[in-house]
PDB file of N, CA and C in Angstrom:
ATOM      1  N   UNK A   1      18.017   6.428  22.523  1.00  0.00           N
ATOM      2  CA  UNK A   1      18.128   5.704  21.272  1.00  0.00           C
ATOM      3  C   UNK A   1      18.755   6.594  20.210  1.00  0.00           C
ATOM      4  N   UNK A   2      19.444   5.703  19.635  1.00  0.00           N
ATOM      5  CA  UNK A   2      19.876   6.522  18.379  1.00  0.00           C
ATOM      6  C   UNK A   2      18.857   7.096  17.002  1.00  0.00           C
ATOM      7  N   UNK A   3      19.516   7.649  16.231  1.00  0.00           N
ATOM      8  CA  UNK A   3      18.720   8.219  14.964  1.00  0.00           C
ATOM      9  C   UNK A   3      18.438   6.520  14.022  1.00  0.00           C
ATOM     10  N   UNK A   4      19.700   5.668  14.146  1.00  0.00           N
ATOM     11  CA  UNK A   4      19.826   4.491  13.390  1.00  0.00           C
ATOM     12  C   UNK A   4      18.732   3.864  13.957  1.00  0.00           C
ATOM     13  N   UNK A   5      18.664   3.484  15.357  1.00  0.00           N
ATOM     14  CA  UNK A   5      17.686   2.629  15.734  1.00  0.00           C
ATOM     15  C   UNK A   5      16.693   2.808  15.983  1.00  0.00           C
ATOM     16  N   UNK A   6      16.174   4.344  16.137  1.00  0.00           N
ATOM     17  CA  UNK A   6      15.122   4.682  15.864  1.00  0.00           C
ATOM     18  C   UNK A   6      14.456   4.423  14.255  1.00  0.00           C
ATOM     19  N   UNK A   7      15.461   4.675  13.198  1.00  0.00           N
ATOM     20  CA  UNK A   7      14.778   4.467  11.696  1.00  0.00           C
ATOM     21  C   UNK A   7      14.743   2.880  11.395  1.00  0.00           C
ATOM     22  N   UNK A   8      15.242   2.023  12.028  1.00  0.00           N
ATOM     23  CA  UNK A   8      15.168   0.547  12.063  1.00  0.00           C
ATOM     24  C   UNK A   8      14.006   0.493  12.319  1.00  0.00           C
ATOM     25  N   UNK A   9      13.691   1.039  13.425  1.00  0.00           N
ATOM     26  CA  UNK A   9      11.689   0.493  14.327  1.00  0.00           C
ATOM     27  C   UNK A   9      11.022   1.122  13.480  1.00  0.00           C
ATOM     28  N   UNK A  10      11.316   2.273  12.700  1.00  0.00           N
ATOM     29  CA  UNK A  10      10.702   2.264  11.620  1.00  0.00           C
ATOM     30  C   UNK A  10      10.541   1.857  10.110  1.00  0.00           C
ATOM     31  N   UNK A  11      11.290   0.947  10.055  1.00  0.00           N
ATOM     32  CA  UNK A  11      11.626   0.258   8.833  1.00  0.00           C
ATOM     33  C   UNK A  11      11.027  -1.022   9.199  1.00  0.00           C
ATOM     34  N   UNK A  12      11.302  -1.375  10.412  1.00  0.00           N
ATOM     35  CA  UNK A  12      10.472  -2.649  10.676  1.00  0.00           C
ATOM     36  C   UNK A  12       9.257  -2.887  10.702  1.00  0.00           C
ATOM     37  N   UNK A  13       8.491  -1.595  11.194  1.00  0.00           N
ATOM     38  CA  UNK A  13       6.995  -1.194  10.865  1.00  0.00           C
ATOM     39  C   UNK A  13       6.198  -1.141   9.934  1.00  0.00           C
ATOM     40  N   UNK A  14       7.469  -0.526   8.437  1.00  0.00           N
ATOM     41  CA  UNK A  14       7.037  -0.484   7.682  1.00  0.00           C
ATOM     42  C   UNK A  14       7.077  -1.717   6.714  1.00  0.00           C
ATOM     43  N   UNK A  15       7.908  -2.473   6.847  1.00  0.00           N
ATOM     44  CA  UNK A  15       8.046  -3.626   6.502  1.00  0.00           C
ATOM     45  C   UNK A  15       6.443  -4.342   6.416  1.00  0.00           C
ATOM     46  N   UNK A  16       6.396  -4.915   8.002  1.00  0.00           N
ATOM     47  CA  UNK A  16       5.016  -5.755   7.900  1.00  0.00           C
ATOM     48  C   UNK A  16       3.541  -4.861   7.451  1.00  0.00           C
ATOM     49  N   UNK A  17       3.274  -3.298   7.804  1.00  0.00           N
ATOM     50  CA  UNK A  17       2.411  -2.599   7.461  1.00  0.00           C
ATOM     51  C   UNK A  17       2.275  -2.467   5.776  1.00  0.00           C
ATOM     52  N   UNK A  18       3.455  -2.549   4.864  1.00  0.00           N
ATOM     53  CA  UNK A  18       3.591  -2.609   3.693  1.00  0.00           C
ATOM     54  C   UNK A  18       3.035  -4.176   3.186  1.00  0.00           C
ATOM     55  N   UNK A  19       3.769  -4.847   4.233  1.00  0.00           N
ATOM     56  CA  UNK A  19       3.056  -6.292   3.203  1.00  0.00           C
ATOM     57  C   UNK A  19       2.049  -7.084   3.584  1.00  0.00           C
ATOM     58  N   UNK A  20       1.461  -6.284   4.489  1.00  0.00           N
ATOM     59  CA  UNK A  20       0.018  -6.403   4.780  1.00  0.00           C
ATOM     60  C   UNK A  20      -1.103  -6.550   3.562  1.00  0.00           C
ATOM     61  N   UNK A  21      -0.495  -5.802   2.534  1.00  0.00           N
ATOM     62  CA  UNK A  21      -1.376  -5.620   1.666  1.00  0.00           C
ATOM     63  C   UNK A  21      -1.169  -6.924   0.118  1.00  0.00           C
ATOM     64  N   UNK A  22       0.183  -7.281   0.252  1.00  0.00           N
ATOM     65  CA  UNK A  22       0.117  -8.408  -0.621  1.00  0.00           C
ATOM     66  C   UNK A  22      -0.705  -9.726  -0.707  1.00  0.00           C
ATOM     67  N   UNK A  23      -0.923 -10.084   0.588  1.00  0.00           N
ATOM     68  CA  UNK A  23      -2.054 -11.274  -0.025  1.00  0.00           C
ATOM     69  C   UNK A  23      -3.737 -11.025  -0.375  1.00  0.00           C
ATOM     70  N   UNK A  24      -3.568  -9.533  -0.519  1.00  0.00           N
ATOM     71  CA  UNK A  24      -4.856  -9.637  -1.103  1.00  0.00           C
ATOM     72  C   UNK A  24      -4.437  -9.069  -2.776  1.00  0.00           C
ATOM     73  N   UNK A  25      -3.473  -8.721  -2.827  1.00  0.00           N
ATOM     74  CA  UNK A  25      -3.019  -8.517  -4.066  1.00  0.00           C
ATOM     75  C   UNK A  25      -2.919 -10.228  -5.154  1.00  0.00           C
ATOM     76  N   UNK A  26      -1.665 -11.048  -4.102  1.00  0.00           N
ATOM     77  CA  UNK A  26      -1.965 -12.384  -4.563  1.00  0.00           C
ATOM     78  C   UNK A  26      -3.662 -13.141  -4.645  1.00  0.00           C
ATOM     79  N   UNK A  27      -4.043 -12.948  -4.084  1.00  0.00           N
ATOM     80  CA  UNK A  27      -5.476 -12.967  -3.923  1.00  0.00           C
ATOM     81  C   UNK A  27      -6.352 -12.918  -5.503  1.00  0.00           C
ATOM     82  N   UNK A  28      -6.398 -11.671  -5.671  1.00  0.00           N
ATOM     83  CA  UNK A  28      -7.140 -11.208  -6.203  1.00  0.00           C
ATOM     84  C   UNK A  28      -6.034 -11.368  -7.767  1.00  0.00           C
ATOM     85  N   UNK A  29      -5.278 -11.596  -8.026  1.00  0.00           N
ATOM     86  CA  UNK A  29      -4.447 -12.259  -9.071  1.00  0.00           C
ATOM     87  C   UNK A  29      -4.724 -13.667  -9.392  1.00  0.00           C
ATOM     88  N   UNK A  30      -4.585 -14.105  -8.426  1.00  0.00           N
ATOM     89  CA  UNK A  30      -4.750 -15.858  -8.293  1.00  0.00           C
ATOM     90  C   UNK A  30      -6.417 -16.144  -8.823  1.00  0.00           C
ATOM     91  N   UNK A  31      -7.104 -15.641  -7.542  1.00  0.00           N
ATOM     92  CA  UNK A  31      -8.720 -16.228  -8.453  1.00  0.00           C
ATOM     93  C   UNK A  31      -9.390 -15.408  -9.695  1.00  0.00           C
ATOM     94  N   UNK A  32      -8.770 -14.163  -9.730  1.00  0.00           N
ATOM     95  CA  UNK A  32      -9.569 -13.297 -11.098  1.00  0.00           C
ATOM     96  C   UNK A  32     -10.394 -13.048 -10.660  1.00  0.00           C
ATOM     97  N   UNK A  33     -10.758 -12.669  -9.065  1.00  0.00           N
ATOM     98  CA  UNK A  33     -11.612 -12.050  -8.593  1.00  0.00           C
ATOM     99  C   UNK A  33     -12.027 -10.937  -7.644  1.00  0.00           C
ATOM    100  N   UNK A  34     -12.457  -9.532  -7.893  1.00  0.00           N
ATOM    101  CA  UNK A  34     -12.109  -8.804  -6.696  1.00  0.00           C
ATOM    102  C   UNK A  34     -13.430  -8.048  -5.817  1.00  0.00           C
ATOM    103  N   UNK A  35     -14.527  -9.157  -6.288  1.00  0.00           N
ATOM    104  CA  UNK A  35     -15.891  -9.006  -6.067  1.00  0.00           C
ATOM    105  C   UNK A  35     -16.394  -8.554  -4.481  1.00  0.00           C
ATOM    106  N   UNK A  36     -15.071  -8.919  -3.560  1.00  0.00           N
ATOM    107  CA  UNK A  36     -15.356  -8.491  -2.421  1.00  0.00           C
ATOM    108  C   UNK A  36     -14.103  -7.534  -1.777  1.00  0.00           C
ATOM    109  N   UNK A  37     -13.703  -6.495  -2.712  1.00  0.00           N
ATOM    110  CA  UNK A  37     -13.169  -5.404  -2.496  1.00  0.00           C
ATOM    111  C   UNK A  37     -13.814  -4.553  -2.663  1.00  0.00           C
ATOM    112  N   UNK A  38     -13.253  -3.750  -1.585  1.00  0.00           N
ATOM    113  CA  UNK A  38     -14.027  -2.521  -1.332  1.00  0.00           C
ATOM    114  C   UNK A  38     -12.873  -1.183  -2.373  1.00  0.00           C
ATOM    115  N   UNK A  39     -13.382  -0.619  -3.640  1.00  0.00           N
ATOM    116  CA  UNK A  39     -12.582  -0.013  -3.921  1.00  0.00           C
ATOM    117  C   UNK A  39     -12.361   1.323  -3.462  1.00  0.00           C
ATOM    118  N   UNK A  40     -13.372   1.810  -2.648  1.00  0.00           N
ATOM    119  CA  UNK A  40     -13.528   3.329  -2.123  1.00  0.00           C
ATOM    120  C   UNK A  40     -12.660   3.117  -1.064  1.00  0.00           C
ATOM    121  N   UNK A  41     -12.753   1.752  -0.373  1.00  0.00           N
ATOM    122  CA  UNK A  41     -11.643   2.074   1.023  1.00  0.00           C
ATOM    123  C   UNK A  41     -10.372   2.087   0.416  1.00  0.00           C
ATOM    124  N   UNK A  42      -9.849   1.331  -0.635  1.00  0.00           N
ATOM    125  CA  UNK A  42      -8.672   1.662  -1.382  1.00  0.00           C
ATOM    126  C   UNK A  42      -8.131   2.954  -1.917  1.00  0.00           C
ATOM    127  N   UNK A  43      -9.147   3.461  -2.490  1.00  0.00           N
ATOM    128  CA  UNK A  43      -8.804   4.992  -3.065  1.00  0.00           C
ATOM    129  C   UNK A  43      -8.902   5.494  -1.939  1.00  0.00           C
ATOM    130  N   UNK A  44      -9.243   5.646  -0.549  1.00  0.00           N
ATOM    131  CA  UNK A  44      -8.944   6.428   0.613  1.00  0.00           C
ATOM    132  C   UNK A  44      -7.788   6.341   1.268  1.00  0.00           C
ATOM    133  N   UNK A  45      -7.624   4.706   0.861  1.00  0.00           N
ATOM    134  CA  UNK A  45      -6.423   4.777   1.645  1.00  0.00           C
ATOM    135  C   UNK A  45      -5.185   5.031   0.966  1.00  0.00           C
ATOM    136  N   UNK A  46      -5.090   5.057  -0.605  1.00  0.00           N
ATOM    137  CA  UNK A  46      -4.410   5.425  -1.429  1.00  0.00           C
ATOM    138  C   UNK A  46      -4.079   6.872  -1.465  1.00  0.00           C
ATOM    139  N   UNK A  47      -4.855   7.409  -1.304  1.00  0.00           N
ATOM    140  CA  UNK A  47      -4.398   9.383  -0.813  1.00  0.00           C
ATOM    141  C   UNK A  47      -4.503   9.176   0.310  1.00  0.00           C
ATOM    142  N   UNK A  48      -4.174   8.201   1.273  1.00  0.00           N
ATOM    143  CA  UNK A  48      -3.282   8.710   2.681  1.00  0.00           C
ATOM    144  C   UNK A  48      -2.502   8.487   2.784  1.00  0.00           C
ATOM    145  N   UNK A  49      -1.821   6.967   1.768  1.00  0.00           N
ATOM    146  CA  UNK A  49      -0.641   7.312   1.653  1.00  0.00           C
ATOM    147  C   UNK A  49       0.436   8.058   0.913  1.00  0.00           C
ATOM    148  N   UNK A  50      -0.759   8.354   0.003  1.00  0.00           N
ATOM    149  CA  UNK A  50       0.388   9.400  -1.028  1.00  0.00           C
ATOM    150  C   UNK A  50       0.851  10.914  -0.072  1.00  0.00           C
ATOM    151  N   UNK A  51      -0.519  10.962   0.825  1.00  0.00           N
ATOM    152  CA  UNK A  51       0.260  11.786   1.669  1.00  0.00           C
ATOM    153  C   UNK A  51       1.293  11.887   2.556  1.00  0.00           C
ATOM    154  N   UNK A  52       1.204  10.695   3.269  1.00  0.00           N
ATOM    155  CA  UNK A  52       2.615   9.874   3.738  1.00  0.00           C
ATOM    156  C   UNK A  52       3.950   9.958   3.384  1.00  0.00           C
ATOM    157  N   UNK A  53       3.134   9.740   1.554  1.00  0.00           N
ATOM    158  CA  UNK A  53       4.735   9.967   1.399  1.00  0.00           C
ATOM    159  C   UNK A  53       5.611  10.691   1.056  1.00  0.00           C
ATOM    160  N   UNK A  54       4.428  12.055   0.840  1.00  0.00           N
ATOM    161  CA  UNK A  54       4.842  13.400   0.833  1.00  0.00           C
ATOM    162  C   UNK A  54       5.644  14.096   2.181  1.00  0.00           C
ATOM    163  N   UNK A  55       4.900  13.265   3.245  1.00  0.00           N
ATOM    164  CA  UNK A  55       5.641  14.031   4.305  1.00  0.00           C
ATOM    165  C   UNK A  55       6.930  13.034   4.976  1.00  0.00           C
ATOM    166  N   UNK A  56       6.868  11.983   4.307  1.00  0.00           N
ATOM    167  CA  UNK A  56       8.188  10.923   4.160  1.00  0.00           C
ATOM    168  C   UNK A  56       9.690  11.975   3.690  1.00  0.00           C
ATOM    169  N   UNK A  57       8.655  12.563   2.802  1.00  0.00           N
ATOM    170  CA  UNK A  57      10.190  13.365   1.836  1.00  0.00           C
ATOM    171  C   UNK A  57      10.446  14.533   2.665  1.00  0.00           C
ATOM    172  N   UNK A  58       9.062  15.172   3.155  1.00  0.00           N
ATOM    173  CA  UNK A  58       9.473  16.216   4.021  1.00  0.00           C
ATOM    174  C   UNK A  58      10.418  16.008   5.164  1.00  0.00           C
ATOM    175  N   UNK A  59      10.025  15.298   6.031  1.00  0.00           N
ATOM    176  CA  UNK A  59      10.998  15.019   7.117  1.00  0.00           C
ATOM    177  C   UNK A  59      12.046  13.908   6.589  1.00  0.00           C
ATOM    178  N   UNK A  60      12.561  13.662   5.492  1.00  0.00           N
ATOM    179  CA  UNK A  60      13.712  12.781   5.087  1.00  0.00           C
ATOM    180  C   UNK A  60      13.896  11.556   5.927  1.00  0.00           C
ATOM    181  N   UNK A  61      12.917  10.854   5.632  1.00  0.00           N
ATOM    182  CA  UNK A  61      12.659   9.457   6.638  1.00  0.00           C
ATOM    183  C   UNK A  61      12.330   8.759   5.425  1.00  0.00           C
ATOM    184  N   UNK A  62      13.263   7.692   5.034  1.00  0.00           N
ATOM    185  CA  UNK A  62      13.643   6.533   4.245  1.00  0.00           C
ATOM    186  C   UNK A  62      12.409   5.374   4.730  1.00  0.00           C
ATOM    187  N   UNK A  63      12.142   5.345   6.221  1.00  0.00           N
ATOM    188  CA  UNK A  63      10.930   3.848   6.556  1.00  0.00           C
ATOM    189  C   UNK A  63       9.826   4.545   5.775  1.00  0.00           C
ATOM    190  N   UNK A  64       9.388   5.875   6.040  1.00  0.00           N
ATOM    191  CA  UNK A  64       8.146   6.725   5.266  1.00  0.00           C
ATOM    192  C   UNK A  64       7.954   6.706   4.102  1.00  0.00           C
ATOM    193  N   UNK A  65       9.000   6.923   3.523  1.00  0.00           N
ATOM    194  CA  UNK A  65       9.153   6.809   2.006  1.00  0.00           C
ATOM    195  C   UNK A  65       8.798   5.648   1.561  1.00  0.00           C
ATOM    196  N   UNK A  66       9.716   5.244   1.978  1.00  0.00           N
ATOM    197  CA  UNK A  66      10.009   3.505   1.270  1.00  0.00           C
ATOM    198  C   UNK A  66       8.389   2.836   1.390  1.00  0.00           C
ATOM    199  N   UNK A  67       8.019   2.690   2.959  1.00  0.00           N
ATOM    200  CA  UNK A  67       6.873   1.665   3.352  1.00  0.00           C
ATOM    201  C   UNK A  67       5.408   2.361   2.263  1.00  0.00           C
ATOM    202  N   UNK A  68       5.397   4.203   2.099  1.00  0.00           N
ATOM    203  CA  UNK A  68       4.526   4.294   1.595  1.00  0.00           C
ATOM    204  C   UNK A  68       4.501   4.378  -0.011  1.00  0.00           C
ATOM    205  N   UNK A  69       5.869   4.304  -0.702  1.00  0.00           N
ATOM    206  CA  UNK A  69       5.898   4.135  -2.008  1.00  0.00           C
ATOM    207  C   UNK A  69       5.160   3.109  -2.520  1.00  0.00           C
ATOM    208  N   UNK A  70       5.954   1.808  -1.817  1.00  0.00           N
ATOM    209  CA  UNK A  70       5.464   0.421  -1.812  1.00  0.00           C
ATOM    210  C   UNK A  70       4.082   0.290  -1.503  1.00  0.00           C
ATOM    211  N   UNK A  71       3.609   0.221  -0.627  1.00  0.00           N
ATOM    212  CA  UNK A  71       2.243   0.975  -0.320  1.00  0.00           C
ATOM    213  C   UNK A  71       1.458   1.233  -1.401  1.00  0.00           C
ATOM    214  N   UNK A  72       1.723   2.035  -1.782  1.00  0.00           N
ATOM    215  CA  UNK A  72       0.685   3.089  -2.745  1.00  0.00           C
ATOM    216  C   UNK A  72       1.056   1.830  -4.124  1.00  0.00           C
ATOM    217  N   UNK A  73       2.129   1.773  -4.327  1.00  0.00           N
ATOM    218  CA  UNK A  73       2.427   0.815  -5.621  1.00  0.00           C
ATOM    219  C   UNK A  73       1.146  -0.356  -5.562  1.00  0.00           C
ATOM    220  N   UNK A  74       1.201  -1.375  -4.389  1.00  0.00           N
ATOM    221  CA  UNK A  74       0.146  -2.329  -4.056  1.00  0.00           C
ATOM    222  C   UNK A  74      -0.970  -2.049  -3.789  1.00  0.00           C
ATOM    223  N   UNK A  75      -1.443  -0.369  -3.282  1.00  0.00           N
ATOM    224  CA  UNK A  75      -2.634   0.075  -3.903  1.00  0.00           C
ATOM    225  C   UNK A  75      -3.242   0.213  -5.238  1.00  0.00           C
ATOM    226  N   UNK A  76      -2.595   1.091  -5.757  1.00  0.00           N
ATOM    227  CA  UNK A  76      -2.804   0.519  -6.906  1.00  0.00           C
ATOM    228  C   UNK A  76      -2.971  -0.625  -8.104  1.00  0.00           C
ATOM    229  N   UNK A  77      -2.275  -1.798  -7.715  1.00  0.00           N
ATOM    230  CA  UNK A  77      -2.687  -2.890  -8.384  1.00  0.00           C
ATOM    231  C   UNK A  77      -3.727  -3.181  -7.911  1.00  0.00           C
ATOM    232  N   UNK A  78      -4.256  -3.420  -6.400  1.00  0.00           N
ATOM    233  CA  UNK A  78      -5.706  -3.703  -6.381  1.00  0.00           C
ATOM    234  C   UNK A  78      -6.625  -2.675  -6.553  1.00  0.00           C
ATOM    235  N   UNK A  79      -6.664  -1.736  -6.653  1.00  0.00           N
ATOM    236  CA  UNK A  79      -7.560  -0.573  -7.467  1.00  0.00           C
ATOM    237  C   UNK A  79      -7.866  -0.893  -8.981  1.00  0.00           C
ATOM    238  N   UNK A  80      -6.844  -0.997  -9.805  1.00  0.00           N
ATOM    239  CA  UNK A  80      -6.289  -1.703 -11.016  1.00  0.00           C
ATOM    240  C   UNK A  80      -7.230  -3.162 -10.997  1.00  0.00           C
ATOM    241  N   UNK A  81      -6.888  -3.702 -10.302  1.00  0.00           N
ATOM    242  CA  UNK A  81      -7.408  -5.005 -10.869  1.00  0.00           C
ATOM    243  C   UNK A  81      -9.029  -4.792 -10.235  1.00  0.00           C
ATOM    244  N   UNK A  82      -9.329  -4.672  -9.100  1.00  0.00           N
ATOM    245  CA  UNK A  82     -10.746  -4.483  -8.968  1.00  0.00           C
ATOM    246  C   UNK A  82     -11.264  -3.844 -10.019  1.00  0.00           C
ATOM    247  N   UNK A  83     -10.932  -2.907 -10.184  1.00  0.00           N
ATOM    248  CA  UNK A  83     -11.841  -1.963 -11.408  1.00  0.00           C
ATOM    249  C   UNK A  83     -11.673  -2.519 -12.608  1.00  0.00           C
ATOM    250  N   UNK A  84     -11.097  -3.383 -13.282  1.00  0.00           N
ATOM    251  CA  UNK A  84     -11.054  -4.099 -14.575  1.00  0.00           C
ATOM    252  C   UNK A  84     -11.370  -5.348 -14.545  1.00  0.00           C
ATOM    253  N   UNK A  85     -11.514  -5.767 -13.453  1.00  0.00           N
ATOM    254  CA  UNK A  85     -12.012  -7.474 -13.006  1.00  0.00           C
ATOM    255  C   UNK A  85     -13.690  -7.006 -13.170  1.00  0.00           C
ATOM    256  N   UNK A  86     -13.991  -5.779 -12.389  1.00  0.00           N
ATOM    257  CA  UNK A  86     -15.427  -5.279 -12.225  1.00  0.00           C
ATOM    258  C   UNK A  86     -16.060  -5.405 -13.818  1.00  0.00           C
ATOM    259  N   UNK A  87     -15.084  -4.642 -14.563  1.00  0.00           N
ATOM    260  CA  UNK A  87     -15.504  -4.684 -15.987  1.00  0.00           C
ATOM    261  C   UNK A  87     -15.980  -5.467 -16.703  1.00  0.00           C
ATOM    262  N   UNK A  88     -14.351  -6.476 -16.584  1.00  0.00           N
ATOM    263  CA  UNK A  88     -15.182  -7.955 -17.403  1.00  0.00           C
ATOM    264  C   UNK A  88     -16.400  -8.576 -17.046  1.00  0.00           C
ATOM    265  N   UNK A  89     -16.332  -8.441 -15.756  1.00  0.00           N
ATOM    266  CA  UNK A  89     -17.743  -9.149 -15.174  1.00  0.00           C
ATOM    267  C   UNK A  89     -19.181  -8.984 -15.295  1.00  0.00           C
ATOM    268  N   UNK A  90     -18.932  -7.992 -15.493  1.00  0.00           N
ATOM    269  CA  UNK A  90     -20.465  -7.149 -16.256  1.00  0.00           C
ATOM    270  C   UNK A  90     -20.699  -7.615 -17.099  1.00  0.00           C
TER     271      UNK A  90
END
């Protein structure tokens, strides 16, 4: 296999592994509710991918980068919104 089609299978990976995480983003936008998020598994998984995407840059792999920028971006909104949804609710 090539270098191209090897970074395709990884772009494609990262594709659906990245937007795995949007319908709980829509989710939790839509009802104003994030009462059954877990925010500790978020912040864990949020520094694994920031590590990701540290070593995205290290080995100059664009699927790494890209899937865990995005990633971490949609971590953060549900971190974000859990923790300020938590607020009001109190």
């Amino acid at each position: 296999m090539s270098d191209l089609q090897i970074e395709i299978i990884g772009l494609t990976a990262a594709v659906f592994t990245t937007i795995a995480f949007v319908p709980q983003v829509l989710k939790i936008w839509k009802n104003r509710d994030a009462s059954g998020v877990s925010v500790t598994m978020y912040v864990i998984m949020f520094i694994g991918i920031c590590i990701w995407f540290c070593y995205g840059i290290l080995i100059d792999s664009i699927a790494v980068i890209t899937a865990n920028g995005v990633s971490g971006i949609l971590q953060m909104f549900i971190i974000a919104f859990a923790l300020i949804l938590s607020l009001i609710h109190i």
